[in-house]
PDB file of N, CA and C in Angstrom:
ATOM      1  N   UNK A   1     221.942 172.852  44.870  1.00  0.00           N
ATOM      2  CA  UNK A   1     221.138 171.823  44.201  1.00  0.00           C
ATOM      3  C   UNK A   1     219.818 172.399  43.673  1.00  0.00           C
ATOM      4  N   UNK A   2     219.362 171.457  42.592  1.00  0.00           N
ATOM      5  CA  UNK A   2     218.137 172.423  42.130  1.00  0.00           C
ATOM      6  C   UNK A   2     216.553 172.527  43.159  1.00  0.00           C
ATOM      7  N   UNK A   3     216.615 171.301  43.729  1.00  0.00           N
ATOM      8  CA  UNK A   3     216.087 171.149  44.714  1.00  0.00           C
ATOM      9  C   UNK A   3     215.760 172.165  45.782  1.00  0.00           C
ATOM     10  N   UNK A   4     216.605 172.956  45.900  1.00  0.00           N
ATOM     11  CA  UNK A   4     217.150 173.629  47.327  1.00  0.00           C
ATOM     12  C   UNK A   4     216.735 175.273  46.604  1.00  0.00           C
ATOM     13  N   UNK A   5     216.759 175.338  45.099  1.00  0.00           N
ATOM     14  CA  UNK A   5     216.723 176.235  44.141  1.00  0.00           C
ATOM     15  C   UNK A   5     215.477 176.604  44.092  1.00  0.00           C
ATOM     16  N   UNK A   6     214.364 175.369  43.575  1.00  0.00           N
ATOM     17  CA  UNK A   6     213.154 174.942  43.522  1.00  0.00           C
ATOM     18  C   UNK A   6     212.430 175.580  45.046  1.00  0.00           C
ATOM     19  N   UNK A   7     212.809 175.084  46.457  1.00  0.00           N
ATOM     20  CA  UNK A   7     211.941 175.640  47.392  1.00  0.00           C
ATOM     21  C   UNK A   7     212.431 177.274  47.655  1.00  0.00           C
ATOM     22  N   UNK A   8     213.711 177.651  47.599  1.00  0.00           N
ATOM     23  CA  UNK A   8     213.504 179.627  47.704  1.00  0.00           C
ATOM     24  C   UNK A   8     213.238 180.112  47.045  1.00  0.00           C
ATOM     25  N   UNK A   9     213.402 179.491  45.496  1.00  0.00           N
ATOM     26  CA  UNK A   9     213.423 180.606  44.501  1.00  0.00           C
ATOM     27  C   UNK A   9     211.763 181.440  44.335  1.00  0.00           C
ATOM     28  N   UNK A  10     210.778 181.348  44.930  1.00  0.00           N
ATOM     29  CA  UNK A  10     209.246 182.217  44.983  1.00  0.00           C
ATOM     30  C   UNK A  10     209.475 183.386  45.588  1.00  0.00           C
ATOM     31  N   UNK A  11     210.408 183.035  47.059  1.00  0.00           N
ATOM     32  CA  UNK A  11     210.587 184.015  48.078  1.00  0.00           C
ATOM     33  C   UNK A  11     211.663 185.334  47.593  1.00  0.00           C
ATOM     34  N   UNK A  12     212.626 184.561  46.528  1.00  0.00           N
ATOM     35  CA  UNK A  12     213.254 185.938  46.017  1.00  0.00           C
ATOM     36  C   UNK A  12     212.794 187.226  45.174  1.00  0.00           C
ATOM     37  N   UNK A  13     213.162 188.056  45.928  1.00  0.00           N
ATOM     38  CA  UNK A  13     213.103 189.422  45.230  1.00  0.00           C
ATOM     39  C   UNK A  13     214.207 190.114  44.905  1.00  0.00           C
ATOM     40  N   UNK A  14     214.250 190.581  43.927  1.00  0.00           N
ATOM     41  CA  UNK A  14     215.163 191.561  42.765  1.00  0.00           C
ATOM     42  C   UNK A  14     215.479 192.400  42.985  1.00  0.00           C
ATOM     43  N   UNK A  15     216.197 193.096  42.951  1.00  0.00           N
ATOM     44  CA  UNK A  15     216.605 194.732  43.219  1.00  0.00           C
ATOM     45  C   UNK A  15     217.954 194.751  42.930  1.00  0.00           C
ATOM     46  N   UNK A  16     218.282 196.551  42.599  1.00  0.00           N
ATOM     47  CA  UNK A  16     219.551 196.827  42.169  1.00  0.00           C
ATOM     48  C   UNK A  16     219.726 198.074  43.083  1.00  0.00           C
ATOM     49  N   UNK A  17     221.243 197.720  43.133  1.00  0.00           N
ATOM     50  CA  UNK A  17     222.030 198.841  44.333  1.00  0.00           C
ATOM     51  C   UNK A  17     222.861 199.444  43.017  1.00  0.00           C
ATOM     52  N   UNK A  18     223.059 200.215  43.139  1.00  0.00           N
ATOM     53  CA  UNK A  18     224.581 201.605  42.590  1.00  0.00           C
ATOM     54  C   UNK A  18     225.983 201.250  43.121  1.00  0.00           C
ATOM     55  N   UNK A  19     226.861 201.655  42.255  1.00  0.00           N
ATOM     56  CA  UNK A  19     228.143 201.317  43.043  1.00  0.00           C
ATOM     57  C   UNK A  19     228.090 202.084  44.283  1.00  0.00           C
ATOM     58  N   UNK A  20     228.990 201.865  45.203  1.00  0.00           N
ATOM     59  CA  UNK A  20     229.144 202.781  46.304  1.00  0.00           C
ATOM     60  C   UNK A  20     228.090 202.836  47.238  1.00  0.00           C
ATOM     61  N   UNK A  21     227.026 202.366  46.824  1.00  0.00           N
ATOM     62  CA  UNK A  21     225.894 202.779  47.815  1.00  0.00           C
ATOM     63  C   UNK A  21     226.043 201.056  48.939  1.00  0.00           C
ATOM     64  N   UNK A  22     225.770 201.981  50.171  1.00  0.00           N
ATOM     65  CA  UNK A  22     225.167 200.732  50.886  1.00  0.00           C
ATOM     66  C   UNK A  22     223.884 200.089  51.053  1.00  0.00           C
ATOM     67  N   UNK A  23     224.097 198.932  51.110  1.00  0.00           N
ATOM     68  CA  UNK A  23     222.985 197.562  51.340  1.00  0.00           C
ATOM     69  C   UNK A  23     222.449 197.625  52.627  1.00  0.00           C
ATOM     70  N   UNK A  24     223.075 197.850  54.429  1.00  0.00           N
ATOM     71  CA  UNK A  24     223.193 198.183  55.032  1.00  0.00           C
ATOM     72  C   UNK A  24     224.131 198.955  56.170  1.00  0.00           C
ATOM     73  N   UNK A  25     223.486 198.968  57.126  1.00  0.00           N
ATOM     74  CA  UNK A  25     224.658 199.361  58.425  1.00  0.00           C
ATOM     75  C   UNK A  25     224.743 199.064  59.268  1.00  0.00           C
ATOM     76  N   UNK A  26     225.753 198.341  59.962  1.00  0.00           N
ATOM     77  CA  UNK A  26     226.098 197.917  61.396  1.00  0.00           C
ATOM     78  C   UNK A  26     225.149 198.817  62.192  1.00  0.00           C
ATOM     79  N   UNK A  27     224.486 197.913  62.972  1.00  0.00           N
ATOM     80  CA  UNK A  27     223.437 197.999  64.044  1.00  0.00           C
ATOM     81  C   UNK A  27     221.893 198.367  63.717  1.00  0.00           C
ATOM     82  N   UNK A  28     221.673 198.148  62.121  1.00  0.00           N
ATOM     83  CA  UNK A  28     220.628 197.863  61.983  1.00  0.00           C
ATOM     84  C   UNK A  28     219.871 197.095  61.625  1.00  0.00           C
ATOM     85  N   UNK A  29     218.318 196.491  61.907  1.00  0.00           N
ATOM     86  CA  UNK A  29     217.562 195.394  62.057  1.00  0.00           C
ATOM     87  C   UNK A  29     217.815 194.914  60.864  1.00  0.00           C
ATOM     88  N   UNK A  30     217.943 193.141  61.157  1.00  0.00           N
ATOM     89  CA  UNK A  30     218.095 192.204  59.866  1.00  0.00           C
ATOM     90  C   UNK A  30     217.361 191.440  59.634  1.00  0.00           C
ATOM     91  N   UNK A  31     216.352 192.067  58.551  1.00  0.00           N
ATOM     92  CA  UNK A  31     215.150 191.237  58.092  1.00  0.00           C
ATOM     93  C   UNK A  31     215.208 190.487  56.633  1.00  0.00           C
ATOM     94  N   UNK A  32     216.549 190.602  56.634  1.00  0.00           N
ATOM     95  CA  UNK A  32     217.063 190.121  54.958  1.00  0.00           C
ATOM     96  C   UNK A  32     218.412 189.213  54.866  1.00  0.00           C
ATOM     97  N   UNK A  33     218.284 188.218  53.670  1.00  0.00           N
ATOM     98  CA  UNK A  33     219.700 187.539  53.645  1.00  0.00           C
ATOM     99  C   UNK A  33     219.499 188.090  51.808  1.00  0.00           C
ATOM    100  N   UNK A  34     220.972 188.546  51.262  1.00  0.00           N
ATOM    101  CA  UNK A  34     221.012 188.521  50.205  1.00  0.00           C
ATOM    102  C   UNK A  34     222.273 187.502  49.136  1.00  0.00           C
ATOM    103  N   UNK A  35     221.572 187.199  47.875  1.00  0.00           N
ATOM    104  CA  UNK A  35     222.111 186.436  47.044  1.00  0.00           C
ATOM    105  C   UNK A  35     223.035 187.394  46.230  1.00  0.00           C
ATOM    106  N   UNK A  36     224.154 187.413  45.449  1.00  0.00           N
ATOM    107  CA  UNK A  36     224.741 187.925  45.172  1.00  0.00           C
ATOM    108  C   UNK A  36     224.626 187.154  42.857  1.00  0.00           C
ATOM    109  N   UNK A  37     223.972 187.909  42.594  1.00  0.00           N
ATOM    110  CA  UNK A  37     223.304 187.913  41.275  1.00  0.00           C
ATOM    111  C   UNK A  37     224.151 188.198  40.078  1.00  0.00           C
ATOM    112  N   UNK A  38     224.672 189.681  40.579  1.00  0.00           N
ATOM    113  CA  UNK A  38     225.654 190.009  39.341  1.00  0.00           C
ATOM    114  C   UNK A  38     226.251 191.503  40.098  1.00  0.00           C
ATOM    115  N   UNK A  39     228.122 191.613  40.278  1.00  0.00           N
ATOM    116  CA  UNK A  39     228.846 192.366  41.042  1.00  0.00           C
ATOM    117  C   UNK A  39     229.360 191.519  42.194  1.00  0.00           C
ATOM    118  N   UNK A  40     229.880 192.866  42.737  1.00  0.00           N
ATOM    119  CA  UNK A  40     230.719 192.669  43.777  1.00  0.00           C
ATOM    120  C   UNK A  40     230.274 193.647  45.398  1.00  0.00           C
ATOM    121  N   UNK A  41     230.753 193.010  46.243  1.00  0.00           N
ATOM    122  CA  UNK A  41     229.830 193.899  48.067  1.00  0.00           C
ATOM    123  C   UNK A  41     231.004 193.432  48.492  1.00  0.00           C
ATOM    124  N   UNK A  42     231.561 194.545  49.524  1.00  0.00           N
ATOM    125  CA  UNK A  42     232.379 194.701  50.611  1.00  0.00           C
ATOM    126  C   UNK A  42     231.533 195.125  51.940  1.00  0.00           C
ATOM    127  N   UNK A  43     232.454 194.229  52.849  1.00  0.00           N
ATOM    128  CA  UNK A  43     231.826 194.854  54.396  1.00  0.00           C
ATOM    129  C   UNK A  43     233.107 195.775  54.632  1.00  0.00           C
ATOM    130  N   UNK A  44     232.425 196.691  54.891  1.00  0.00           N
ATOM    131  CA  UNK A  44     233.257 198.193  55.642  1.00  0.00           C
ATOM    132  C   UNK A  44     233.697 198.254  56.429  1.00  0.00           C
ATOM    133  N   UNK A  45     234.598 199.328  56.584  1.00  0.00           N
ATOM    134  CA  UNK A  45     234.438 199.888  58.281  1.00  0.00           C
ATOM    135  C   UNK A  45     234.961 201.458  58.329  1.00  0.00           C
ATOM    136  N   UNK A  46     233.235 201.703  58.340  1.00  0.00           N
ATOM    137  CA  UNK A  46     233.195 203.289  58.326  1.00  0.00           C
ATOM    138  C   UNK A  46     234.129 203.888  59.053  1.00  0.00           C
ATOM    139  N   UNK A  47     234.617 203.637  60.197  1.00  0.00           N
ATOM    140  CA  UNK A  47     235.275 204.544  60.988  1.00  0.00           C
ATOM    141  C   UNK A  47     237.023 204.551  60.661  1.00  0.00           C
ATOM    142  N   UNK A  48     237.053 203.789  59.290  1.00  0.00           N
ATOM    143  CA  UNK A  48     238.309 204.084  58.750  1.00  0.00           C
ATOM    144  C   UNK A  48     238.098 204.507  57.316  1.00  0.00           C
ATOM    145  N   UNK A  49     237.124 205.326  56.989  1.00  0.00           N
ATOM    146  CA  UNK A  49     237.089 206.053  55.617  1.00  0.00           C
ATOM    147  C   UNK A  49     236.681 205.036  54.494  1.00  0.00           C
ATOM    148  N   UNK A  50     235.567 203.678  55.022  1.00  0.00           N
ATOM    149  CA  UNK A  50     234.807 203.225  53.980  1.00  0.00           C
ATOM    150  C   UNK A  50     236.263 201.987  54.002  1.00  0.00           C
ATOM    151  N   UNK A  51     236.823 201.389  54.707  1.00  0.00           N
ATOM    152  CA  UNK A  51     237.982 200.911  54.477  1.00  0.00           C
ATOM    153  C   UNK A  51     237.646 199.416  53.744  1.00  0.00           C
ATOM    154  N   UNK A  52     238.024 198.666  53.217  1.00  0.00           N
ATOM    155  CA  UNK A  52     237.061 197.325  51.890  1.00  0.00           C
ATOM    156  C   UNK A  52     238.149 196.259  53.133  1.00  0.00           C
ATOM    157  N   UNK A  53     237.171 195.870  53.994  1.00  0.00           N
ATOM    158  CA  UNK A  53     237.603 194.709  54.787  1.00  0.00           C
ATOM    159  C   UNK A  53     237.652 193.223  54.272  1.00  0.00           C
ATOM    160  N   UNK A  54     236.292 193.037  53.429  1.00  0.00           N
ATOM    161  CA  UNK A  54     235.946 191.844  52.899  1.00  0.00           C
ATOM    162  C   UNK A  54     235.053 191.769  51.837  1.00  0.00           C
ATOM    163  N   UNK A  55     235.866 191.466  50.710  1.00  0.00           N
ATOM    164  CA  UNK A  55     234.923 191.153  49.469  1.00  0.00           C
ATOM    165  C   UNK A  55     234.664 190.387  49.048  1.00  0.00           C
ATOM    166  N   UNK A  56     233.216 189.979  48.240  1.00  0.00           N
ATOM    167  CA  UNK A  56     232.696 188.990  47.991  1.00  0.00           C
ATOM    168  C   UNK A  56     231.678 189.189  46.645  1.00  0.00           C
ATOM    169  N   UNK A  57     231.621 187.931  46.059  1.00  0.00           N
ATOM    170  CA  UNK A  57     231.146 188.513  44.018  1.00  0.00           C
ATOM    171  C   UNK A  57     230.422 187.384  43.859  1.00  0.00           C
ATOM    172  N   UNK A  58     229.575 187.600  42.472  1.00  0.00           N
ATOM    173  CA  UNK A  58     228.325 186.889  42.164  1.00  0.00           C
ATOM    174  C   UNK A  58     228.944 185.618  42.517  1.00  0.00           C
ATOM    175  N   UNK A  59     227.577 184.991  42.670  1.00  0.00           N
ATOM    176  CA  UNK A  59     227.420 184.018  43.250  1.00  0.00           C
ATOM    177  C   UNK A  59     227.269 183.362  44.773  1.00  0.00           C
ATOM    178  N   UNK A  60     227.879 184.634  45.476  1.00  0.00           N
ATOM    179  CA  UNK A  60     227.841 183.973  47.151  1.00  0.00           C
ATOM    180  C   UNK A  60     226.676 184.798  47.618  1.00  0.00           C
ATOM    181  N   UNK A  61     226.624 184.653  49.154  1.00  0.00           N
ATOM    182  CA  UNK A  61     225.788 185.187  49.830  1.00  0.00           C
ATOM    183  C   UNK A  61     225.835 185.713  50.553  1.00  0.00           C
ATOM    184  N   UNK A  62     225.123 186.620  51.481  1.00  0.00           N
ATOM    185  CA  UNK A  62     225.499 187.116  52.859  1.00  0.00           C
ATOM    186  C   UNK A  62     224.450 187.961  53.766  1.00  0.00           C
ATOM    187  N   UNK A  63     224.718 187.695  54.475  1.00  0.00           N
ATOM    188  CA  UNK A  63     223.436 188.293  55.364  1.00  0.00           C
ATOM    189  C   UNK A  63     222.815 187.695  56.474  1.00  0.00           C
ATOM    190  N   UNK A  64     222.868 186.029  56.016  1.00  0.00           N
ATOM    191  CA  UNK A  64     222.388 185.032  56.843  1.00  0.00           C
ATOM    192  C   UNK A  64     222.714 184.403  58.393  1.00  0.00           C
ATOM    193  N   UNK A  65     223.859 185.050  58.454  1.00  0.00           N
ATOM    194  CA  UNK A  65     224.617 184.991  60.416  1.00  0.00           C
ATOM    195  C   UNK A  65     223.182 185.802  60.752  1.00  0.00           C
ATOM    196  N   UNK A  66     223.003 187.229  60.795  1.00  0.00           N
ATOM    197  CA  UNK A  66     222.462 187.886  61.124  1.00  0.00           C
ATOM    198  C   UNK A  66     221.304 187.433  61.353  1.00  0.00           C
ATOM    199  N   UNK A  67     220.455 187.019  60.874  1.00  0.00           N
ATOM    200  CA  UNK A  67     219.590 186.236  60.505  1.00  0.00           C
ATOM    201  C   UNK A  67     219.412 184.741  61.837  1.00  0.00           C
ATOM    202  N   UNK A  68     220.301 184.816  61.597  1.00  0.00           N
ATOM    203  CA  UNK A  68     220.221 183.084  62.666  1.00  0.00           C
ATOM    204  C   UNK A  68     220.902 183.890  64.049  1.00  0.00           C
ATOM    205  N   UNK A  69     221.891 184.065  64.120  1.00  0.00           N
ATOM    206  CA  UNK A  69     222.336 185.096  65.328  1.00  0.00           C
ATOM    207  C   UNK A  69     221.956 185.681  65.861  1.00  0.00           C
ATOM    208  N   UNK A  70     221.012 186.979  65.574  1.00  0.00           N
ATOM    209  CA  UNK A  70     221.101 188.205  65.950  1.00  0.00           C
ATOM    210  C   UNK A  70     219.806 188.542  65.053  1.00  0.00           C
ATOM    211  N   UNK A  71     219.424 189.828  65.628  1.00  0.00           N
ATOM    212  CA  UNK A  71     218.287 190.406  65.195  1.00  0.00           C
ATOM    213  C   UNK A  71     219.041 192.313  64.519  1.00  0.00           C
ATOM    214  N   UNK A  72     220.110 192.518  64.886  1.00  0.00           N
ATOM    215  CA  UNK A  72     220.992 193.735  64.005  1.00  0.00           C
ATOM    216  C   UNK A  72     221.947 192.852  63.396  1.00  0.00           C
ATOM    217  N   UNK A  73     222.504 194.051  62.531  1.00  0.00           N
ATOM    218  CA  UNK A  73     223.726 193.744  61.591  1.00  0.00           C
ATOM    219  C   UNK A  73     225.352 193.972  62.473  1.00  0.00           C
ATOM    220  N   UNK A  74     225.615 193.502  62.505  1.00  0.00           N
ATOM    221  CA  UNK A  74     226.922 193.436  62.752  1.00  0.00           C
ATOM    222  C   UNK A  74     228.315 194.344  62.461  1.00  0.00           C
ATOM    223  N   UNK A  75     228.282 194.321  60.823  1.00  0.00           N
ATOM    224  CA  UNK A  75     229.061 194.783  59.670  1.00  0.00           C
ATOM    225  C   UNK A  75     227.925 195.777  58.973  1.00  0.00           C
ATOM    226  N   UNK A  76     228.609 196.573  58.122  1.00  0.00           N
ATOM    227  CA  UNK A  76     228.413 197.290  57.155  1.00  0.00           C
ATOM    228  C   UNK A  76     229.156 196.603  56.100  1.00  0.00           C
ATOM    229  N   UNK A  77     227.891 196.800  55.039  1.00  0.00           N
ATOM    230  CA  UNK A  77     228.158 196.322  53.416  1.00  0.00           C
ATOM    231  C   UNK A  77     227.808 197.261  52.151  1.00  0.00           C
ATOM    232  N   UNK A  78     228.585 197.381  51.466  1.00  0.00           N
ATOM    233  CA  UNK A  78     228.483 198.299  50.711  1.00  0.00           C
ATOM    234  C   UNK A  78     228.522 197.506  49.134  1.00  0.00           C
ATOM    235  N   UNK A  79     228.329 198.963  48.038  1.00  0.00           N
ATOM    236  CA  UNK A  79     228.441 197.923  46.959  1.00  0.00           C
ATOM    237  C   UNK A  79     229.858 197.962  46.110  1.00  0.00           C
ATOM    238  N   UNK A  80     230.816 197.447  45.521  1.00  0.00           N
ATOM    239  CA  UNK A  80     231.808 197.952  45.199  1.00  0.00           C
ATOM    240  C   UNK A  80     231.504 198.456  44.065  1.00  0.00           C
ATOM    241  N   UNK A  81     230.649 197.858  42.976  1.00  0.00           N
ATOM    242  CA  UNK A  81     229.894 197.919  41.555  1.00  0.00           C
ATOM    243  C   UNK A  81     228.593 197.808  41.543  1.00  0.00           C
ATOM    244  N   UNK A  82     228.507 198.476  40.616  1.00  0.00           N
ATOM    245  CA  UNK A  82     226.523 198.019  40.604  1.00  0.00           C
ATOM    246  C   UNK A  82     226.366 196.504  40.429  1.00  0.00           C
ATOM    247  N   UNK A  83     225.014 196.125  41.179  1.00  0.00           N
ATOM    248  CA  UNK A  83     224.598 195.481  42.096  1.00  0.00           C
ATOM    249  C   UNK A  83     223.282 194.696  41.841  1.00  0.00           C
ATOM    250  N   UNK A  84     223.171 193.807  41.443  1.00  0.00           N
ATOM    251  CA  UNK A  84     221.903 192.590  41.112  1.00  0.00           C
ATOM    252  C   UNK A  84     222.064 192.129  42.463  1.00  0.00           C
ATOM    253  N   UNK A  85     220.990 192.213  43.459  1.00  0.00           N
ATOM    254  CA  UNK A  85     220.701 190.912  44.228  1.00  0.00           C
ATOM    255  C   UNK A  85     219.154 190.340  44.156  1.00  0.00           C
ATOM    256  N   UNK A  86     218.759 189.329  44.907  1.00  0.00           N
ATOM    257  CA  UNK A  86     217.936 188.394  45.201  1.00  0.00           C
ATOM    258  C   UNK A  86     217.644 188.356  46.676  1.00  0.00           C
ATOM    259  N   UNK A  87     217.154 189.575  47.225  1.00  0.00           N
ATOM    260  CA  UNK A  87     217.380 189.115  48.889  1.00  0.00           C
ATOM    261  C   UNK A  87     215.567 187.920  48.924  1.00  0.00           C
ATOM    262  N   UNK A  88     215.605 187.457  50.644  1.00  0.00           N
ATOM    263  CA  UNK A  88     214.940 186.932  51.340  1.00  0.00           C
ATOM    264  C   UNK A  88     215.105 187.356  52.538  1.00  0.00           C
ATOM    265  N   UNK A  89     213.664 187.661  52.297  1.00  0.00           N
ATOM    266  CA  UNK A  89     213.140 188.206  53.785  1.00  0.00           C
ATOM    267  C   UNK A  89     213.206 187.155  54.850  1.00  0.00           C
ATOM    268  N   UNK A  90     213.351 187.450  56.028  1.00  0.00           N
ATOM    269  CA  UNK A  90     213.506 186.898  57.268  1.00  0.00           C
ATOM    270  C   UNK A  90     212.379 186.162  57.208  1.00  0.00           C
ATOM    271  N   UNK A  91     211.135 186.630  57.165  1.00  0.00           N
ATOM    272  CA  UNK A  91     210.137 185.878  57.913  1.00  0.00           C
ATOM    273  C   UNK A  91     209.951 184.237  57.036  1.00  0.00           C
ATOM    274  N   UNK A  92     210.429 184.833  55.702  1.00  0.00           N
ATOM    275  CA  UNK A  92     210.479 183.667  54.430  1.00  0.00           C
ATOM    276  C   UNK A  92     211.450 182.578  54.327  1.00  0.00           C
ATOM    277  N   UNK A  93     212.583 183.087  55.391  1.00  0.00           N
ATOM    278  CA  UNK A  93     214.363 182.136  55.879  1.00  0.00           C
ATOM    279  C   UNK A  93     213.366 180.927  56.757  1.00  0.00           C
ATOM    280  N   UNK A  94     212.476 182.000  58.046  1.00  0.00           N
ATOM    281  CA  UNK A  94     212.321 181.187  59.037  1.00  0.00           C
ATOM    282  C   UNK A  94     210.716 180.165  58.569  1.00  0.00           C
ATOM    283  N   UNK A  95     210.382 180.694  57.644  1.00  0.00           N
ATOM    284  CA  UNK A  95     209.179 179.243  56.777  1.00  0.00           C
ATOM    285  C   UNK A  95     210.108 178.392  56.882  1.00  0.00           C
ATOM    286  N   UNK A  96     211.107 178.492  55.078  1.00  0.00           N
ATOM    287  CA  UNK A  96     212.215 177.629  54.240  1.00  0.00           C
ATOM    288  C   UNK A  96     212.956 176.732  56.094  1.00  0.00           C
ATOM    289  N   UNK A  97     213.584 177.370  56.454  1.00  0.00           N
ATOM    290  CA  UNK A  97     214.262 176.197  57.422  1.00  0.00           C
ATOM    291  C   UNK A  97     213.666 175.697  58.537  1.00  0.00           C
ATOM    292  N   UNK A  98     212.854 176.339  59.397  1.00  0.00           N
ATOM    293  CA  UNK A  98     212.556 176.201  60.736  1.00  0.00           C
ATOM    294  C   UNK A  98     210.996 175.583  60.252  1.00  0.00           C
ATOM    295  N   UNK A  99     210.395 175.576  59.395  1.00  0.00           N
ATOM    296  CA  UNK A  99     209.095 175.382  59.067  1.00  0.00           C
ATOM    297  C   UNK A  99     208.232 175.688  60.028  1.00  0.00           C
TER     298      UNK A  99
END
């Protein structure tokens, strides 16, 4: 809703990933949820040669379990294509919901 658009959209920031490169890595600190802008991100699993467990393309999101869950990452995410996101920082999740 635009509403919902209207209160995060200050807190987003821009950035571009490379194909192939990762966003993060399982077991490290999660101070970010990211929007998915323009491309495609798979969560990995390094210990089978980068294996594409779960993909996901503009428009969705991800990051945000971590975030409410947990203080590490869980999964590894990588990029499948170059990479537009919009992340939000943690401290900016816990303004927006928890006020």
């Amino acid at each position: 809703p635009s509403t919902f658009i209207a209160l995060i959209g200050p807190y987003l920031k821009p950035f571009h990933i490379g194909e192939s490169e990762y966003i993060f890595h399982e077991g490290e600190y999660a101070d970010e949820m990211y929007f998915i802008k323009e491309g495609s991100v798979s969560i990995v699993l390094k210990e089978y040669n980068n294996f594409e467990f779960i993909t996901i393309d503009k428009g969705y999101y991800f990051g945000e379990v971590d975030l409410l869950f947990g203080d590490t990452r869980k999964y590894t995410y990588m990029a499948c294509t170059d990479l537009d996101l919009l992340a939000l920082k943690k401290k900016d999740f816990n303004k927006i919901f928890f006020f």
